[in-house]
N, C-alpha and C. Protein backbone atom coordinates (compact mmCIF):
# COMPACT_ATOMS: atom_id res chain seq x y z
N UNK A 1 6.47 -4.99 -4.54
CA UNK A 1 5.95 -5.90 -3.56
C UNK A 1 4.71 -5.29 -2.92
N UNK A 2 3.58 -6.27 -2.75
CA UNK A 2 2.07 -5.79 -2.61
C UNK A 2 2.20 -6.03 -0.79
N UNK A 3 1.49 -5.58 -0.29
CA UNK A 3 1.45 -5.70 1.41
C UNK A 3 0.23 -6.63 1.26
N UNK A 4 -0.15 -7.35 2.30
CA UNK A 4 -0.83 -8.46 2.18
C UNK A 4 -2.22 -8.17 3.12
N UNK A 5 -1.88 -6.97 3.70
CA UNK A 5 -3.20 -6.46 4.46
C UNK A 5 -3.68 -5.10 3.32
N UNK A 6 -5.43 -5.15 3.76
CA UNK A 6 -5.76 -4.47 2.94
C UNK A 6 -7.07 -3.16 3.17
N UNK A 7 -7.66 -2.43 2.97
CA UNK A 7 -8.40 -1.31 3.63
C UNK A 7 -9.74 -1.24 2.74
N UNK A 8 -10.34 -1.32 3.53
CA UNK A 8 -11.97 -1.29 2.25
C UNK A 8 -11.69 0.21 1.52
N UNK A 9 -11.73 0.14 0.66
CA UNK A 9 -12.28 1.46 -0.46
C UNK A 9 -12.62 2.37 -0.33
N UNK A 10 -13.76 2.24 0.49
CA UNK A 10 -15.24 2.99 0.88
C UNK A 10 -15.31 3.15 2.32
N UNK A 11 -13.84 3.39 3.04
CA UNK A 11 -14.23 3.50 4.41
C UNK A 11 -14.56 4.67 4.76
N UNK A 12 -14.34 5.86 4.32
CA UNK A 12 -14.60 7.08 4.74
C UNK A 12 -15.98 7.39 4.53
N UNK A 13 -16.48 6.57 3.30
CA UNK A 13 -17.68 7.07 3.65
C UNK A 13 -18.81 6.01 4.36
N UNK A 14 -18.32 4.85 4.29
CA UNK A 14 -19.44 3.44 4.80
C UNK A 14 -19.23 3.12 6.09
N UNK A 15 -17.83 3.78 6.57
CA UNK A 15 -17.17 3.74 7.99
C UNK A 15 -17.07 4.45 8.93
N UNK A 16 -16.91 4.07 10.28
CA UNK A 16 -16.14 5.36 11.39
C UNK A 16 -14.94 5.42 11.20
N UNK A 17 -14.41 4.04 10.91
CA UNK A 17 -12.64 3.91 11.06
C UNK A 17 -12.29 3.31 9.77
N UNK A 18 -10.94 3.23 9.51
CA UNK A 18 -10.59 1.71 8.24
C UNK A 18 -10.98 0.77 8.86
N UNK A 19 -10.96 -0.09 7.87
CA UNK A 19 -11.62 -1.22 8.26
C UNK A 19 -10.30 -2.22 7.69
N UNK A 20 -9.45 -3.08 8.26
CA UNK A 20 -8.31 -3.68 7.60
C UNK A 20 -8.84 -4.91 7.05
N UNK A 21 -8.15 -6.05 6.57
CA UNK A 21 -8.64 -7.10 5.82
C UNK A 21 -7.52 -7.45 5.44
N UNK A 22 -7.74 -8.85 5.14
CA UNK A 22 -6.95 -10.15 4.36
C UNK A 22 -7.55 -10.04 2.58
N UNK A 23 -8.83 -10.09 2.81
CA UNK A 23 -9.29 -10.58 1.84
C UNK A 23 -9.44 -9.51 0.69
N UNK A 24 -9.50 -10.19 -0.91
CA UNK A 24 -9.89 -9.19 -1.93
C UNK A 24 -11.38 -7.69 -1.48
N UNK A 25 -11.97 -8.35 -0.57
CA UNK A 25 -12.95 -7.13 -0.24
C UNK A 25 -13.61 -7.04 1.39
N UNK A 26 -14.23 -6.23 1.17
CA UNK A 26 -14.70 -5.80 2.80
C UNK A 26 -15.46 -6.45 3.11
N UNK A 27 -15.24 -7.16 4.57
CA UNK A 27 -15.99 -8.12 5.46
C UNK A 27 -17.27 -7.51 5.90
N UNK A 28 -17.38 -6.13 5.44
CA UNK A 28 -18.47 -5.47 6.36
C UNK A 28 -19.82 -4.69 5.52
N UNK A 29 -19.20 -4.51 4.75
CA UNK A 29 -19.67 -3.75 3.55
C UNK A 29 -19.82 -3.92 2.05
N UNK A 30 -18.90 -4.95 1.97
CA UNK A 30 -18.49 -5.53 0.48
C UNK A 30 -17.89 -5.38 -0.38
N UNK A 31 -17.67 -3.69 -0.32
CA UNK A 31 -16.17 -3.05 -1.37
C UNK A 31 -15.56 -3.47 -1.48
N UNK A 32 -14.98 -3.22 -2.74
CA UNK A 32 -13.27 -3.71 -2.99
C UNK A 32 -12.02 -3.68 -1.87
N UNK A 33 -11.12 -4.13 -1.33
CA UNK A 33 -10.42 -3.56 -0.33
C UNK A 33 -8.90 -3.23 -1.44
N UNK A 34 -7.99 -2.21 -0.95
CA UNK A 34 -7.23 -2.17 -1.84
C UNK A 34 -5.93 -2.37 -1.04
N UNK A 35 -4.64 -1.91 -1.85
CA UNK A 35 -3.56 -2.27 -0.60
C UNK A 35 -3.42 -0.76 0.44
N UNK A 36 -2.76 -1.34 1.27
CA UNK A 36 -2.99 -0.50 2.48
C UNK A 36 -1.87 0.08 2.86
N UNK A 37 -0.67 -0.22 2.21
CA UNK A 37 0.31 0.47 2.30
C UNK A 37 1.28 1.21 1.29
N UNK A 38 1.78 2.11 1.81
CA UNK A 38 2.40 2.85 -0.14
C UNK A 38 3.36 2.12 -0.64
N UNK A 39 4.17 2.19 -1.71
CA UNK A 39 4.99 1.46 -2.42
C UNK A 39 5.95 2.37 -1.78
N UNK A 40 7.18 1.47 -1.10
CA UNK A 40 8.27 1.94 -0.64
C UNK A 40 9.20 3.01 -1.46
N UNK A 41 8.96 2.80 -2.69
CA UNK A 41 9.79 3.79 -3.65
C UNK A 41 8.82 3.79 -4.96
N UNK A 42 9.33 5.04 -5.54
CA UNK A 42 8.87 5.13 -6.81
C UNK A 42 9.38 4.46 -7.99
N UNK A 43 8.90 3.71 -8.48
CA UNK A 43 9.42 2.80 -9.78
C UNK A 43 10.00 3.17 -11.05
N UNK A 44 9.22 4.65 -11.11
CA UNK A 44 9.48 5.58 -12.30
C UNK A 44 10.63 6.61 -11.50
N UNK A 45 11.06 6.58 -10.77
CA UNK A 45 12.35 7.55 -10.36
C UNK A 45 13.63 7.37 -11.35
N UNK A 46 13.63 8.74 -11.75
CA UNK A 46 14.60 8.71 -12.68
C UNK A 46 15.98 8.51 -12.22
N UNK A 47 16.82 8.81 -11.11
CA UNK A 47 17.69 8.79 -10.14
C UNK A 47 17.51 7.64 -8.72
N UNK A 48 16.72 6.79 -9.15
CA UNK A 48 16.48 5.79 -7.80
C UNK A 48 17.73 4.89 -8.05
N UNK A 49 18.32 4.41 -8.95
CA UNK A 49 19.38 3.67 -9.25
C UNK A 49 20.97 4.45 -8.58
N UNK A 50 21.01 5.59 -8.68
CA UNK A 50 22.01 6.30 -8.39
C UNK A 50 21.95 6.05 -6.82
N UNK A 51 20.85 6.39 -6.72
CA UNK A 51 20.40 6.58 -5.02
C UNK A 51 20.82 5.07 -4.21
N UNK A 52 20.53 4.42 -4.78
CA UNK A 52 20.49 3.02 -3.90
C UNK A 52 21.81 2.50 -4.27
N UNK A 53 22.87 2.46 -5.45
CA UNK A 53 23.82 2.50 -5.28
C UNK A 53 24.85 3.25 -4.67
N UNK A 54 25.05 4.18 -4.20
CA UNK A 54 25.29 5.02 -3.44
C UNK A 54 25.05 4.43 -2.04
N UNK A 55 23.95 4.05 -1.86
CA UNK A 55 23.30 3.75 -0.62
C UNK A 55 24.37 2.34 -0.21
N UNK A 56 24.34 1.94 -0.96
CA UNK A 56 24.89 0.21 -1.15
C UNK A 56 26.85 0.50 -1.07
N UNK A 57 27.19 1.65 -1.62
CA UNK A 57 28.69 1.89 -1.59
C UNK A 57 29.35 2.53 -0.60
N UNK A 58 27.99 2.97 0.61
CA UNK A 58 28.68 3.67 1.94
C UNK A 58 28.43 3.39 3.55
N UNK A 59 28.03 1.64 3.03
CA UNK A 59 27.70 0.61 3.98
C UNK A 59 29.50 0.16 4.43
């Protein structure tokens, strides 16, 4: 699942701050914006299945 807010590319160097966004690119600058938040888990975890069942069996 993608987060729906997004951070220009190029803020560190075209910026003082991030710059957030909706849109595919920067309102300010024009870069690409990308997503802005990490992927809650790793997809390739070899043990993420164990983990979350587990998680799910001591609710």
């Amino acid at each position: 699942m993608k987060s729906d807010i997004r951070v220009c590319s190029a803020w560190r160097d075209a910026h003082d701050r991030p710059v957030y966004t909706l849109s595919a690119s920067c309102p300010e600058c024009g870069a690409d914006a990308e997503n802005s938040a990490p992927a809650p888990f790793d997809p390739n975890d070899p043990h993420g299945e164990y983990r979350r069942s587990l998680k799910r069996r001591n609710r």
